[in-house]
Protein backbone atom coordinates (compact mmCIF):
# COMPACT_ATOMS: atom_id res chain seq x y z
CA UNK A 1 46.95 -36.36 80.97
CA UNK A 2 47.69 -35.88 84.67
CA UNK A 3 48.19 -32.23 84.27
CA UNK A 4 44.63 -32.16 82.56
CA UNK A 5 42.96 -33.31 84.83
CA UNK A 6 44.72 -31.53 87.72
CA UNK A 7 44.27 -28.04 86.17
CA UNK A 8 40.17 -29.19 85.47
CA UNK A 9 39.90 -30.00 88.84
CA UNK A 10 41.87 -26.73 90.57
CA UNK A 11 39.49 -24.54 87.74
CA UNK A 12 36.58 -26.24 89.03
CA UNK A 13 37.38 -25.70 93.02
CA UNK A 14 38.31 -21.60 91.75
CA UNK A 15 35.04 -21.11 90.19
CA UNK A 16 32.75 -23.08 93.65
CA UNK A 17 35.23 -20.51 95.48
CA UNK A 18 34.44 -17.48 93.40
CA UNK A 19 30.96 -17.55 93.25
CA UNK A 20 30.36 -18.74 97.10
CA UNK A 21 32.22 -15.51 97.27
CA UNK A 22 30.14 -13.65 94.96
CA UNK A 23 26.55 -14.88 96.78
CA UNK A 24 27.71 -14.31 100.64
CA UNK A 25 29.76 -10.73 99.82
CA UNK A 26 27.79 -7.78 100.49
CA UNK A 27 26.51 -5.55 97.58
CA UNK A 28 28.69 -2.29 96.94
CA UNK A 29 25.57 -0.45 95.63
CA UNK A 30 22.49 -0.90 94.25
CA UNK A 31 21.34 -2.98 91.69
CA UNK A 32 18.18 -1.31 91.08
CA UNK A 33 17.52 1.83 88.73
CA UNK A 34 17.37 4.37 91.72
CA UNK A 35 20.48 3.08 93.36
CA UNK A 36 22.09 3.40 90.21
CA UNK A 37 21.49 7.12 89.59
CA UNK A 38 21.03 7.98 93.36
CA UNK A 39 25.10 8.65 93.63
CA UNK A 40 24.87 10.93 90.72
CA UNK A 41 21.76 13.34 92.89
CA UNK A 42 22.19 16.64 94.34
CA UNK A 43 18.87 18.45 96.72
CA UNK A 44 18.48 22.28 96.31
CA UNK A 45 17.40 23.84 99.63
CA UNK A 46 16.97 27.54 100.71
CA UNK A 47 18.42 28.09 96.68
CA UNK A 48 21.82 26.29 98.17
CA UNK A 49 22.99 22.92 96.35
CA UNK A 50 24.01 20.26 98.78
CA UNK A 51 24.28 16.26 99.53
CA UNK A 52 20.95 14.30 98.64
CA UNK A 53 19.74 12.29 101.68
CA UNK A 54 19.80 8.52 101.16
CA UNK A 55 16.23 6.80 101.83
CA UNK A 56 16.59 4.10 103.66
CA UNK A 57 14.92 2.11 100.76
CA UNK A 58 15.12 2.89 96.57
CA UNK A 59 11.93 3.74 95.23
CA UNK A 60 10.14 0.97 92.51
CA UNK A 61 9.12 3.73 90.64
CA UNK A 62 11.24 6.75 89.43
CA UNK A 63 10.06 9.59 87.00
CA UNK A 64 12.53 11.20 85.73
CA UNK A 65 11.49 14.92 84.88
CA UNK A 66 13.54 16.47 81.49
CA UNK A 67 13.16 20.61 82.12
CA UNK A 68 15.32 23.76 81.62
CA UNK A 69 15.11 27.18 83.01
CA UNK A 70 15.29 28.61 79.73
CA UNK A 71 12.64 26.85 78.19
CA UNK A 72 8.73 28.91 78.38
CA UNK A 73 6.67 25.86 78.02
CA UNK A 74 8.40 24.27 80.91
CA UNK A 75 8.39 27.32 83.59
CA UNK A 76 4.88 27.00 83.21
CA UNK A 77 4.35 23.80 83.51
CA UNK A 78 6.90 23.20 86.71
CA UNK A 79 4.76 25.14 89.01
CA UNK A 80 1.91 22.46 88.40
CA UNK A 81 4.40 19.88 88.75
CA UNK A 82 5.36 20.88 92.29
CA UNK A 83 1.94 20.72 93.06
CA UNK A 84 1.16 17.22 92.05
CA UNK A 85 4.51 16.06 93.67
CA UNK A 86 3.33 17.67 96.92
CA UNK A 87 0.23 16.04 97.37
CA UNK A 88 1.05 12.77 95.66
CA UNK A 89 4.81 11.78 97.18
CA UNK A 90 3.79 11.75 100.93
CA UNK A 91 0.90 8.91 100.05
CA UNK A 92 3.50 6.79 97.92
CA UNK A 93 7.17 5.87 99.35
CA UNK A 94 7.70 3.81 96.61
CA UNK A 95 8.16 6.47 94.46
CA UNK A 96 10.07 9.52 93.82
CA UNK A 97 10.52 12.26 90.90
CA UNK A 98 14.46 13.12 89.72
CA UNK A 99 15.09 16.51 87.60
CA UNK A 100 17.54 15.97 84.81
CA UNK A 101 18.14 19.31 83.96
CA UNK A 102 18.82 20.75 80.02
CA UNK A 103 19.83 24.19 81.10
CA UNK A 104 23.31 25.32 80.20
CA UNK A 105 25.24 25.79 82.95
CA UNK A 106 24.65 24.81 87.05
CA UNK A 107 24.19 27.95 88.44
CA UNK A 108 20.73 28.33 85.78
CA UNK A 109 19.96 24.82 86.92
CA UNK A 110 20.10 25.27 91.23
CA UNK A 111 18.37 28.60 90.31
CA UNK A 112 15.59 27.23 88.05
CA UNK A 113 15.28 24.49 90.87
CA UNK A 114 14.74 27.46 93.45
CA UNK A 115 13.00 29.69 92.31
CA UNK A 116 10.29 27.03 91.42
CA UNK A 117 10.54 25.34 94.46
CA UNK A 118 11.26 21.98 93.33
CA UNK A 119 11.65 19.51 96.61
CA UNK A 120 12.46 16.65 94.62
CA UNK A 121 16.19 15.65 93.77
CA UNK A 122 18.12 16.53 90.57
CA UNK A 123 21.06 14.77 88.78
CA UNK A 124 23.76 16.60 89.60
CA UNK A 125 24.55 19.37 86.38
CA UNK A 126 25.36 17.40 83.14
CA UNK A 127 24.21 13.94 83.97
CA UNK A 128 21.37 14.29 81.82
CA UNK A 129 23.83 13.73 79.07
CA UNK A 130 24.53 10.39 80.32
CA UNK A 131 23.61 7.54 77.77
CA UNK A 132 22.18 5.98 81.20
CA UNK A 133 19.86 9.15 81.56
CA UNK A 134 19.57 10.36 77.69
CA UNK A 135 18.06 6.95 76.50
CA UNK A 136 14.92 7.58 78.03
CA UNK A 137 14.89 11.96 76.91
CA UNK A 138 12.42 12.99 74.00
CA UNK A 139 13.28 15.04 71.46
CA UNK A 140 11.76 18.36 73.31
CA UNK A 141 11.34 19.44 77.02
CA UNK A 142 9.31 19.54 79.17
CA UNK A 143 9.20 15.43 79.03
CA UNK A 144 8.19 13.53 82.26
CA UNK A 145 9.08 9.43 82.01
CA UNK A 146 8.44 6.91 84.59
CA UNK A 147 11.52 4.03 85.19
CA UNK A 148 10.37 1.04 87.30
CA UNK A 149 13.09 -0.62 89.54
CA UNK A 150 14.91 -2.41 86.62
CA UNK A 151 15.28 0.24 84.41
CA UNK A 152 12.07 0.00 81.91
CA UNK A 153 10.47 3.01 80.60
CA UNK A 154 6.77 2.48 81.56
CA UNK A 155 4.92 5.72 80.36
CA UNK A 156 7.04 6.53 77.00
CA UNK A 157 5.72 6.76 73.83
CA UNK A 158 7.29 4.26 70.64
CA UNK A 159 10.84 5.81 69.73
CA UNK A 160 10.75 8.61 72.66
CA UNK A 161 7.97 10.67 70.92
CA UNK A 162 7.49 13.27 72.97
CA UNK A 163 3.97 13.97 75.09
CA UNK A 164 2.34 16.48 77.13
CA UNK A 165 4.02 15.66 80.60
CA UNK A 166 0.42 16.27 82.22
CA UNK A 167 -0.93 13.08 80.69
CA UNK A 168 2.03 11.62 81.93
CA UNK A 169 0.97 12.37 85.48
CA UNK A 170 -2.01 10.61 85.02
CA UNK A 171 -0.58 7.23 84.14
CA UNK A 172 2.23 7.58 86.94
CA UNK A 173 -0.49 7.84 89.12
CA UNK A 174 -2.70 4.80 87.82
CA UNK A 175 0.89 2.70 87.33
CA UNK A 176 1.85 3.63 91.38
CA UNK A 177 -1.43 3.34 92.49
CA UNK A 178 -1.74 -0.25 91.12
CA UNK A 179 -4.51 0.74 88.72
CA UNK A 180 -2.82 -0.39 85.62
């Protein structure tokens, strides 16, 4: 009976240790969607792959862009999207656009991402095949999704169905904006 209630009482004290432990250690990582994927992100500069630079905070809002160089209906549509990300990232820090890519090998990918001029950061080559990433993928390309901070798909259709990414751009811009 002793032995009882000695072990209740030393499982008791472990578990007040453990999680004062757990709520005064500092975080490894992340917990948000961003900080998640952000250790996975490579930035394409002067057509050169290299280290993506950290923001100081993650985003709230993260669209995640599904494209391939191979695919017509998304070379055309890329150009546009560089557009919109120019003018619309430098009004709204609390987003930012990620390129998961579907082409078949890196070298098409850091190409496709240069020769379009992408500025944005891109999952480094096969990530996109990720369960993590892939959940929120339609069944074609080009497919533009926005992720809030805990990992919920705001802008996709029931089941993934895919949609034109330009009306996409139009509710990312109501959602960040506050308007919806």
């Amino acid at each position: 009976m002793e032995d009882d209630s000695l072990m209740k009482s030393t499982l008791l004290t472990m578990s007040i240790v453990a999680l004062g432990l757990s709520l005064t250690a500092p975080s490894l990582g992340r917990a948000d969607y961003f900080g998640k994927i952000e250790p996975r992100l490579i930035q394409v500069t002067d057509g050169k792959k290299g280290d993506y630079k950290k923001p100081a905070t993650s985003p709230k809002y993260t669209a995640i862009y599904y494209s391939a160089h191979w695919c017509p209906p998304c070379r055309a549509f890329t150009p546009k999207l560089v557009e919109w990300y120019n003018g619309f990232k430098g009004k709204h820090d609390n987003f930012e656009l990620v390129f998961a890519s579907s082409d078949k090998s890196e070298e098409a990918q850091i190409e496709y991402m240069a020769e379009t001029g992408m500025p944005w950061p891109a999952m480094k080559f096969g990530t996109s095949k990720d369960p993590n990433v892939k959940k929120y993928a339609a069944s074609g390309i080009p497919y533009l999704v926005l992720i809030d901070e805990n990992g919920k798909d705001l802008t996709g259709e029931k089941g993934n169905e895919w949609q034109a990414p330009q009306g996409v751009l139009t509710k990312i811009e109501e959602i960040v904006e506050g308007k919806k």
